[in-house]
Each structure stands twice: as C-alpha cells, then as structure tokens.
N, C-alpha and C. Protein backbone atom coordinates (compact mmCIF):
# COMPACT_ATOMS: atom_id res chain seq x y z
N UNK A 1 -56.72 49.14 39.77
CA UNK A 1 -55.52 49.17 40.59
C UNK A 1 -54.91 50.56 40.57
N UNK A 2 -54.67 50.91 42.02
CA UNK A 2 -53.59 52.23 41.95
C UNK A 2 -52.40 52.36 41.19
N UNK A 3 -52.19 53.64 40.45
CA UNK A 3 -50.77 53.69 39.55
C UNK A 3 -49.35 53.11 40.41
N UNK A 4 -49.57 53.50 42.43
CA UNK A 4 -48.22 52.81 42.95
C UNK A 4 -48.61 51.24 42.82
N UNK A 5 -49.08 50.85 43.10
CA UNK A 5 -49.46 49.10 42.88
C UNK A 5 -49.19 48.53 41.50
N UNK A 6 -49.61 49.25 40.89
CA UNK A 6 -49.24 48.39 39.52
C UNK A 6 -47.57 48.73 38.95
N UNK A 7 -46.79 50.11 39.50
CA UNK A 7 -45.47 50.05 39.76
C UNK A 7 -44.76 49.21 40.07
N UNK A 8 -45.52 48.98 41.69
CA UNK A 8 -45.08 47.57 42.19
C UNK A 8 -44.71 46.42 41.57
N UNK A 9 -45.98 45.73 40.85
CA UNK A 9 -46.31 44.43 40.56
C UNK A 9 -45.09 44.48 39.23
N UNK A 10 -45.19 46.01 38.50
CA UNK A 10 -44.40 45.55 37.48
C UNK A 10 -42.48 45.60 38.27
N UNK A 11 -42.25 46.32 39.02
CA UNK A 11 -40.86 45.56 39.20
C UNK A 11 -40.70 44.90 40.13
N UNK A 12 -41.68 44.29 40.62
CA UNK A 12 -41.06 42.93 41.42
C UNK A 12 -41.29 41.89 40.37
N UNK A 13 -42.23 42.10 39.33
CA UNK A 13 -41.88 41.19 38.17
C UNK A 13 -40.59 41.09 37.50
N UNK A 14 -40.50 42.04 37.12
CA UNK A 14 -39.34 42.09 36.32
C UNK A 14 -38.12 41.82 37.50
N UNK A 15 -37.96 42.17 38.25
CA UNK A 15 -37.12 41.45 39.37
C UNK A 15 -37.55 39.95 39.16
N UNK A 16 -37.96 39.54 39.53
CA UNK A 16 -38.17 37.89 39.41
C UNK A 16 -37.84 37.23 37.91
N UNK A 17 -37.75 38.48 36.81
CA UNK A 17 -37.65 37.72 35.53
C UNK A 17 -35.43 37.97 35.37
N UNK A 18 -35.47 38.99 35.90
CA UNK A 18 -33.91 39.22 36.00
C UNK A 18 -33.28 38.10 37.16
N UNK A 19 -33.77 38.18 38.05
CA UNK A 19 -33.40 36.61 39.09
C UNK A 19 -33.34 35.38 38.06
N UNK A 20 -34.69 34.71 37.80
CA UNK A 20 -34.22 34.12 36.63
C UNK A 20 -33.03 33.94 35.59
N UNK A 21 -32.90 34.89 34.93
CA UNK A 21 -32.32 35.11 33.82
C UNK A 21 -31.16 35.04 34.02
N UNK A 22 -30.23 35.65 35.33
CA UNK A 22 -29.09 35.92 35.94
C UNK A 22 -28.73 34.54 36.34
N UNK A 23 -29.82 33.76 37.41
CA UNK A 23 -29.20 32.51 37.82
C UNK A 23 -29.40 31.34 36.71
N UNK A 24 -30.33 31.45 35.66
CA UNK A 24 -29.94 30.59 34.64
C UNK A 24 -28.75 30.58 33.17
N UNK A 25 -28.73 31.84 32.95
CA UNK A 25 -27.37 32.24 32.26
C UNK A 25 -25.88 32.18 33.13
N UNK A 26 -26.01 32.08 34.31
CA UNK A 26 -24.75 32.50 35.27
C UNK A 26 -24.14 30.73 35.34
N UNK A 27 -25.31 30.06 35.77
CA UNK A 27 -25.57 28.39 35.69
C UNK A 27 -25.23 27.75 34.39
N UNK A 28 -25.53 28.24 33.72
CA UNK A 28 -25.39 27.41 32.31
C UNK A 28 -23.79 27.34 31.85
N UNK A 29 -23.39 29.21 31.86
CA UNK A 29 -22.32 29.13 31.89
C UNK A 29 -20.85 28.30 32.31
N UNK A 30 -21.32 28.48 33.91
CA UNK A 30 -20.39 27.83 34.76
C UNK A 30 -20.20 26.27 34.21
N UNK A 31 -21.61 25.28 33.56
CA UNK A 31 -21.93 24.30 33.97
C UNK A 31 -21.15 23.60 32.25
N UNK A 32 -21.20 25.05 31.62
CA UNK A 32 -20.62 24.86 30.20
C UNK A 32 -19.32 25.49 30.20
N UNK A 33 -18.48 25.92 30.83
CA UNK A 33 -17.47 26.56 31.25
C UNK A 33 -16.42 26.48 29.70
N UNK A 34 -16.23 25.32 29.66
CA UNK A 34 -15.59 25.36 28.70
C UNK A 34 -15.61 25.71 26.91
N UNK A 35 -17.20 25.33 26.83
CA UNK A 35 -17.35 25.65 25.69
C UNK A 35 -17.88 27.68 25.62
N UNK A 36 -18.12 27.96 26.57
CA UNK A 36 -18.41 29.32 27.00
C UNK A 36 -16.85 29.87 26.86
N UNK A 37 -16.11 29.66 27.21
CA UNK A 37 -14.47 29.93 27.11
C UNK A 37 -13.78 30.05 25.73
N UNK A 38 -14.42 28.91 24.83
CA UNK A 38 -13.83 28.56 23.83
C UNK A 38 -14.85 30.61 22.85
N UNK A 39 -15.68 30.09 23.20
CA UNK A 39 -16.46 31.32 22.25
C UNK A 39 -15.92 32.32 22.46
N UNK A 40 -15.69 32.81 23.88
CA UNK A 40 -15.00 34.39 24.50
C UNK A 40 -13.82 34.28 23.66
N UNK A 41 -12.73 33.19 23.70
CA UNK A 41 -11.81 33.76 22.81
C UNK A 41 -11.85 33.44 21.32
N UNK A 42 -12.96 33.07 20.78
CA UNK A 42 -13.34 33.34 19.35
C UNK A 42 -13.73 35.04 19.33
N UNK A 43 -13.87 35.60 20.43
CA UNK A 43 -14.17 37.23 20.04
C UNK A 43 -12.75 38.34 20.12
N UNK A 44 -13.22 38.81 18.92
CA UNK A 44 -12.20 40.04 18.85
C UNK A 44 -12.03 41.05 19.97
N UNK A 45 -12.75 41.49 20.80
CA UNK A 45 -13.05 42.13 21.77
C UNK A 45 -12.49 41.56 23.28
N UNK A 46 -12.52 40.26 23.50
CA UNK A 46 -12.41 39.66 24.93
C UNK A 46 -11.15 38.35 24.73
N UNK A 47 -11.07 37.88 23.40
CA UNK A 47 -10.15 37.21 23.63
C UNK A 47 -8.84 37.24 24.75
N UNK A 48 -8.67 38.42 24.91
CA UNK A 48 -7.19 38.33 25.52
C UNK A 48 -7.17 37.96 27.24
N UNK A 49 -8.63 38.05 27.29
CA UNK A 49 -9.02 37.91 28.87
C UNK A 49 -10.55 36.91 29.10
N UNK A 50 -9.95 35.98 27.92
CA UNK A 50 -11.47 34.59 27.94
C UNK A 50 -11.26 34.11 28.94
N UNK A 51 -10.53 33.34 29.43
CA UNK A 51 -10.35 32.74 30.83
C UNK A 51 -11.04 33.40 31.89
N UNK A 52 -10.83 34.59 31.90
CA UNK A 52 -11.21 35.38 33.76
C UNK A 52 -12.48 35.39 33.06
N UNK A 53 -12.92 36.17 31.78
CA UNK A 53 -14.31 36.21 31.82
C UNK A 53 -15.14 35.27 32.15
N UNK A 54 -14.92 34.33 31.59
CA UNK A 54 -15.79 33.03 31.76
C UNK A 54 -16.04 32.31 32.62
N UNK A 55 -14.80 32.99 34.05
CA UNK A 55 -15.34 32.37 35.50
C UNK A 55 -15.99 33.68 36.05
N UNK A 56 -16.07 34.91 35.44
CA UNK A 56 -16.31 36.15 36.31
C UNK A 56 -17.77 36.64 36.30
N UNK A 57 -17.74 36.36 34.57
CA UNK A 57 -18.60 36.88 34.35
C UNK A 57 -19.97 36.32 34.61
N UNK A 58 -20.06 35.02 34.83
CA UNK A 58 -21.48 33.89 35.73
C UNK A 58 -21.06 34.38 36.96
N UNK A 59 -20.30 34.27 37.71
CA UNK A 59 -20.14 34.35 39.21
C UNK A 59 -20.97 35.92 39.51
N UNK A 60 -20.77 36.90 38.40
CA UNK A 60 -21.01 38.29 38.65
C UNK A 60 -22.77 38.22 38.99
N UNK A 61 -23.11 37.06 37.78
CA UNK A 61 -24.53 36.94 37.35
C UNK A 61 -25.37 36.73 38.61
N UNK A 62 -24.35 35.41 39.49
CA UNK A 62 -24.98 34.51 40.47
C UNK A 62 -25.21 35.73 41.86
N UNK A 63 -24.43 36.47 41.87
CA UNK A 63 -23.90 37.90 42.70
C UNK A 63 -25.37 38.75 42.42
N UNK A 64 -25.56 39.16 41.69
CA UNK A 64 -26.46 40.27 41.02
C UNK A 64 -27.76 39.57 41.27
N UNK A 65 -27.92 38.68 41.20
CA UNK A 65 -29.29 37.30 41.48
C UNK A 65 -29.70 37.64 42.97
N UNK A 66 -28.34 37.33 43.78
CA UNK A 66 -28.83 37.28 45.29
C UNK A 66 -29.27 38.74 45.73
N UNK A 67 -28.49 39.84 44.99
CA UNK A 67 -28.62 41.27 45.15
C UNK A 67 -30.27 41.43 45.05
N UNK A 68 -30.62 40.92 44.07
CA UNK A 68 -32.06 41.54 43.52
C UNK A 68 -32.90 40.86 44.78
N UNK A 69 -32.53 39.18 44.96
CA UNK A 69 -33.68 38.61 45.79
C UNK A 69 -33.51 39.87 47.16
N UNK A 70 -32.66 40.14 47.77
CA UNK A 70 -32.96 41.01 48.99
C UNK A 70 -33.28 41.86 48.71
N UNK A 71 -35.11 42.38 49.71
CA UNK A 71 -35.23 43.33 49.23
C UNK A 71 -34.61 44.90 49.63
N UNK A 72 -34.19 45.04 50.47
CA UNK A 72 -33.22 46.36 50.82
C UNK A 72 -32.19 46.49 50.19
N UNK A 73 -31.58 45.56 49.00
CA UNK A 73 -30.67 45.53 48.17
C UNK A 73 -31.29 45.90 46.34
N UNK A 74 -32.65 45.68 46.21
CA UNK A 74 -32.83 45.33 45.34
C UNK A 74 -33.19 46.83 44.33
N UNK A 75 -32.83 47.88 44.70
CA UNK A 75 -32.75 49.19 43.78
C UNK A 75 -31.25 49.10 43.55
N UNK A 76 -30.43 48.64 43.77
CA UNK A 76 -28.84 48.48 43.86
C UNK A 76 -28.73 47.29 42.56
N UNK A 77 -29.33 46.03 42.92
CA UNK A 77 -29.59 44.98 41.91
C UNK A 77 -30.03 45.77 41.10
N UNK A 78 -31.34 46.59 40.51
CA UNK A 78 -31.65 46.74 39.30
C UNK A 78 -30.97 47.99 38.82
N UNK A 79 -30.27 48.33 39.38
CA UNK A 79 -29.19 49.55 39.01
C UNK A 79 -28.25 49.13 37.92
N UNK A 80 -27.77 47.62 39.28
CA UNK A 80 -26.68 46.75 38.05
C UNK A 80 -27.02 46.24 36.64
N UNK A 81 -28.44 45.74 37.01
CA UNK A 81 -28.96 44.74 35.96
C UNK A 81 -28.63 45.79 34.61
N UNK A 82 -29.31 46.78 35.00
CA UNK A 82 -29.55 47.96 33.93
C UNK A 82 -27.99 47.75 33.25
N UNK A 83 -27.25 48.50 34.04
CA UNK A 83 -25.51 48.05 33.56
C UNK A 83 -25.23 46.85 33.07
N UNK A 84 -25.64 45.84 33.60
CA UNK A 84 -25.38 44.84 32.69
C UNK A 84 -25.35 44.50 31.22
N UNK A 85 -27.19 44.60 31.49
CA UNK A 85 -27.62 44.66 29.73
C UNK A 85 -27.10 45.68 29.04
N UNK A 86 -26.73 47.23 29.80
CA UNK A 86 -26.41 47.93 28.62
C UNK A 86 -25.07 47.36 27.88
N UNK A 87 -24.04 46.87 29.15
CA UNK A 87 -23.05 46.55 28.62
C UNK A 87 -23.00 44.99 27.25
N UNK A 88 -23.95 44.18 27.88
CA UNK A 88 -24.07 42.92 27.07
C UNK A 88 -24.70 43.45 25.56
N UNK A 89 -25.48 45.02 25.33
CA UNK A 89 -26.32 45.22 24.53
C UNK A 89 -25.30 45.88 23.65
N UNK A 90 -24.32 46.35 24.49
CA UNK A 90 -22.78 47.63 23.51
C UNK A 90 -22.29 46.78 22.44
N UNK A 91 -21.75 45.43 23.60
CA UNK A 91 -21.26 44.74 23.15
C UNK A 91 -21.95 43.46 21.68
N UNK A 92 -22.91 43.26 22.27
CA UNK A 92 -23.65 42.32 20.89
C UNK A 92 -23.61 43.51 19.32
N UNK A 93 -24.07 44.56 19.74
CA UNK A 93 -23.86 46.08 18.77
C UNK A 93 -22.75 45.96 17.64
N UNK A 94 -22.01 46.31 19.17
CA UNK A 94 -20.28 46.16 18.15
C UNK A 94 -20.06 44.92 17.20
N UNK A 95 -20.09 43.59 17.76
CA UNK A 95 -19.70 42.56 17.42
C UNK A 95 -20.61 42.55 15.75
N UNK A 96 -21.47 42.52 16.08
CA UNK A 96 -22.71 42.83 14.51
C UNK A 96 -22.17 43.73 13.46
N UNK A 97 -22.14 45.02 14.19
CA UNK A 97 -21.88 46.15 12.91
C UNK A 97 -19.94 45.93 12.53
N UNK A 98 -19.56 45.46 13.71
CA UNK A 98 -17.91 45.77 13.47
C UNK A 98 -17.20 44.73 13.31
N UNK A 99 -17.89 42.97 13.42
CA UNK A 99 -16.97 42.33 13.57
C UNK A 99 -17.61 41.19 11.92
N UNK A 100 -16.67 40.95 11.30
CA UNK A 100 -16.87 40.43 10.02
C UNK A 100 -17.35 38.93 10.14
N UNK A 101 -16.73 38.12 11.07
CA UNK A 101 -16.77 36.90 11.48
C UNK A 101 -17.48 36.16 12.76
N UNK A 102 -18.74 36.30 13.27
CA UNK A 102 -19.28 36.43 14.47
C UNK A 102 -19.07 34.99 14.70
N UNK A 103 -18.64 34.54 16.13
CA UNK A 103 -18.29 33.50 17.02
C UNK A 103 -19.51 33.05 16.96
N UNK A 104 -20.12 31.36 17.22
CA UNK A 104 -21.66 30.85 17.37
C UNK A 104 -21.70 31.74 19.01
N UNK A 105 -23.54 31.78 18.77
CA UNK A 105 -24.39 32.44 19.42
C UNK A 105 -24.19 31.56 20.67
N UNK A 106 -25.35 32.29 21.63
CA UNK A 106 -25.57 31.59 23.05
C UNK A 106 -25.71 29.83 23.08
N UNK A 107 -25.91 29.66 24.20
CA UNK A 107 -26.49 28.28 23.81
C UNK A 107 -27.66 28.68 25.05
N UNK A 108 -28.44 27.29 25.27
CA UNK A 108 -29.64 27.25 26.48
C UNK A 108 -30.75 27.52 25.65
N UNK A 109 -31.81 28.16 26.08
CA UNK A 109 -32.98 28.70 26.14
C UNK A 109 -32.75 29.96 24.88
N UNK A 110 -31.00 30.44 24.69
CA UNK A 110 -31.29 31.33 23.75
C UNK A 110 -30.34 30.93 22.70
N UNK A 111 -30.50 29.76 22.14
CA UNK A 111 -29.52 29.13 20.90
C UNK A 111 -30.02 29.02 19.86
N UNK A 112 -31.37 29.24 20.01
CA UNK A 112 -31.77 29.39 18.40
C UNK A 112 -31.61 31.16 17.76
N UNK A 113 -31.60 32.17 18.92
CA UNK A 113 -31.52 33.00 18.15
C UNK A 113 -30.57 33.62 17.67
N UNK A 114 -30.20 34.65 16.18
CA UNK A 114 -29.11 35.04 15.74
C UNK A 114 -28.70 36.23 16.86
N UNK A 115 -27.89 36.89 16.16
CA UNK A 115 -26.95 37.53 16.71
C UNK A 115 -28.16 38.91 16.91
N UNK A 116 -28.96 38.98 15.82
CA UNK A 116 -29.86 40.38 15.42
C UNK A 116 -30.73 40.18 16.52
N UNK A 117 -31.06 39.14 16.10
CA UNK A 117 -32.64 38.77 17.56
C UNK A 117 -32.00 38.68 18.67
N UNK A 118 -30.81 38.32 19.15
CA UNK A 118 -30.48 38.64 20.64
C UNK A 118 -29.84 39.78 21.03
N UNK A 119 -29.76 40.64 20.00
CA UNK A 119 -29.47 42.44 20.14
C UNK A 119 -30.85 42.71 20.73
N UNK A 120 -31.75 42.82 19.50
CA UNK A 120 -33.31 42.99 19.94
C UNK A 120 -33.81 42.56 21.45
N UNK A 121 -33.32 41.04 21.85
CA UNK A 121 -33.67 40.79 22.82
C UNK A 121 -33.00 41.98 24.04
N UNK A 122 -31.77 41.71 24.13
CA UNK A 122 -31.33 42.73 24.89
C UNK A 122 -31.57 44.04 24.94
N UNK A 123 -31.74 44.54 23.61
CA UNK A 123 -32.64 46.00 24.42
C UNK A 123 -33.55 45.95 24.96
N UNK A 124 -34.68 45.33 24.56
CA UNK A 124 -36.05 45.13 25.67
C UNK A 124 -35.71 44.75 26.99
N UNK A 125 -35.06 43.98 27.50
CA UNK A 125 -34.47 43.33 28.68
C UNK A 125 -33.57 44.86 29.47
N UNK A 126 -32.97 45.61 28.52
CA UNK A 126 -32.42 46.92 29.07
C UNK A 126 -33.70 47.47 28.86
N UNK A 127 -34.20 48.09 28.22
CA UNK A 127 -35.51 48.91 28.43
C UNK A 127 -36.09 48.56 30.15
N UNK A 128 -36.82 47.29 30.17
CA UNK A 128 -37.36 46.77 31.22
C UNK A 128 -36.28 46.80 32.54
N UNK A 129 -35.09 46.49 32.47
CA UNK A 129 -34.06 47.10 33.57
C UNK A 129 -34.16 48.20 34.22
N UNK A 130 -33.85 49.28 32.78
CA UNK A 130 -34.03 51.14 33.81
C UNK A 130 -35.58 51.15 33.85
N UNK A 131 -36.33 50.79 33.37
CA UNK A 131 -37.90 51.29 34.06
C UNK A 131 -37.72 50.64 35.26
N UNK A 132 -37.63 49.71 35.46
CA UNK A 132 -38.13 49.04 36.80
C UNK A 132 -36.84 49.84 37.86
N UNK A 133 -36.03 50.20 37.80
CA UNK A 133 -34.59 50.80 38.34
C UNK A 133 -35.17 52.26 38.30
N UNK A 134 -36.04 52.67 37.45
CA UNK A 134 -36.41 54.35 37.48
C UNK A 134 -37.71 54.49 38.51
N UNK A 135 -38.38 53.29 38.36
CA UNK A 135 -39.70 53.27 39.09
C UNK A 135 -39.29 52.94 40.45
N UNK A 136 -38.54 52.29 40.76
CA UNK A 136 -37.78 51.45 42.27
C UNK A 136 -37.59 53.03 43.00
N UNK A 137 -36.78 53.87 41.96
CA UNK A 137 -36.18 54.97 42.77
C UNK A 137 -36.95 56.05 42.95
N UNK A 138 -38.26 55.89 42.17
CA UNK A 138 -38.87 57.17 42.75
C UNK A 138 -39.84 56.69 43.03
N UNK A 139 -40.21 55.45 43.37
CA UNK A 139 -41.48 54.91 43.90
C UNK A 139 -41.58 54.99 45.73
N UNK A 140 -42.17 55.55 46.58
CA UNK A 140 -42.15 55.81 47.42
C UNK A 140 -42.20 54.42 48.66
N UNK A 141 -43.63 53.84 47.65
CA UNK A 141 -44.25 52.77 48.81
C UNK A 141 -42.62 51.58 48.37
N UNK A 142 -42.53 51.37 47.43
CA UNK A 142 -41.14 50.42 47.09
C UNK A 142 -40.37 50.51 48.06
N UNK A 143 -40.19 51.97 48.53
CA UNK A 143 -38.73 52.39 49.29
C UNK A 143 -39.39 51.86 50.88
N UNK A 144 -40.62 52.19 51.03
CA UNK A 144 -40.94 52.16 52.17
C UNK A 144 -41.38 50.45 52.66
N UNK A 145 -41.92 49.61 51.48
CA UNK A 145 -41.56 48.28 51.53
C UNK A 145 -40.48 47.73 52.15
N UNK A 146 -38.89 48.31 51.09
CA UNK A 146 -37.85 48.10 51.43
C UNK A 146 -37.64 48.02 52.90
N UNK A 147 -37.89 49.17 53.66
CA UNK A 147 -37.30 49.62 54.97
C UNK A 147 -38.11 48.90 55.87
N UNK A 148 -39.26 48.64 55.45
CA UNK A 148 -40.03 47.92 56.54
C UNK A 148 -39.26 46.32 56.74
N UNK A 149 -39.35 45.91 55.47
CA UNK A 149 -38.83 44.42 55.45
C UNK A 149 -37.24 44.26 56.29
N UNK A 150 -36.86 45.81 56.41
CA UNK A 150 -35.27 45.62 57.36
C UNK A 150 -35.60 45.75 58.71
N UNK A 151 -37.03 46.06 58.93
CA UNK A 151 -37.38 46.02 60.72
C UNK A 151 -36.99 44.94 61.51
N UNK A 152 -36.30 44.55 62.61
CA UNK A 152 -36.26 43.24 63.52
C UNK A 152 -37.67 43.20 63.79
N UNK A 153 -37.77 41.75 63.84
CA UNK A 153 -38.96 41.01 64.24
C UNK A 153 -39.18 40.54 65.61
C-alpha cells in the first residue's frame, strides 16, 4: 500500500474510533446524568460548575461526533478531538498528582479502570488525535477527498 493510503485508512479509522467514543461517552453521560453530576461535584476542580458541566460537556461530545462524521468538517473535528483529550488528559494529571481524595472513576466500558490506567488511556487516545489531525492537514489526497465529497451531484 502507498504511504497516502495507509494515511488514509489510519485516520478515517481513528475517526470512526473517536465517533464512537464521543457518541458513547456523550450517551452514557446524558443517560446517567445524575450520577455523572454527583462525581463533577465530588471534584476539587469543577465542583462549582457540576451542573452546566454535566449537561455541556456530553452535548459538546454529541457536537464533535457529528463534526467528525462530515467529511468537509472532519480536520476541524480532529482538531477538537485533539483538544479534548488534551484537556480530559490535564485534567485526569492534576486530579492524580494534586488531588488527595479522587472521586470514583468512569463508569461504562471504562469502570474498571483506575485513575492511572485512564491517564494512560488518554494519552494514547491524544497521541492518536494529533497524528490523525497532523496527517488530515498535510495529507493532500484527504484534503482533496474532502472537497470532492462537497461537489453537487
């Protein structure tokens, strides 16, 4: 396979694994609203604004989901994604090294892991963000994908 093709394959993967990830964390949230609420203001960091987070921050997810599926949107989506995780990755950081008393972990698909293994997780998930966001932007045929798929039919 050509080095642009296998560019390809890897971020429209990873697009499809961030679609995922966004509409099942964004979902879970919403669908757990309350006990997702209760944790935000068990944190030292967000307590004072658990409420808005906990409707904002899934809605942002469900937002960023539809971003990625279009593709003339979707160097914009993995721009965010990247921002996302870095921010979800600052934040798990802090809470570890700075906070004495850590709130229980996720729930879903990521409730068994601690606080350490879902740091870990999140950097790989940021790693895989800006590559696929670094490759999107200087990948030529990507861009030219993009523009084709905005042609009227």
């Amino acid at each position: 396979m050509k080095k642009e093709t296998l560019q390809i394959v890897f971020i429209e993967s990873n697009v499809a694994l961030f679609i995922f990830l966004f509409v099942y964390t964004g979902v879970n949230k919403l669908m757990d609203y309350s006990a997702f609420r209760v944790v935000l203001s068990k944190s030292p960091l967000l307590s004072f604004a658990s409420s808005f987070i906990a409707w904002f921050l899934p809605v942002i997810e469900l937002i960023v989901s539809l971003i990625l599926l279009m593709p003339f949107t979707r160097k914009l989506g993995l721009l965010i994604s990247t921002s996302l995780m870095a921010t979800f990755t600052f934040y798990l950081a802090y809470m570890i090294f700075f906070t004495p008393n850590l709130p229980c972990s996720c729930g879903g698909i990521f409730n068994n892991l601690n606080w350490t293994e879902h740091l870990i997780l999140n950097i790989v998930l940021l790693v895989i963000a800006f590559t696929a966001w670094w490759l999107s932007k200087s990948n030529q045929r990507f861009i030219a994908i993009n523009r084709n798929s905005r042609t009227p039919v």
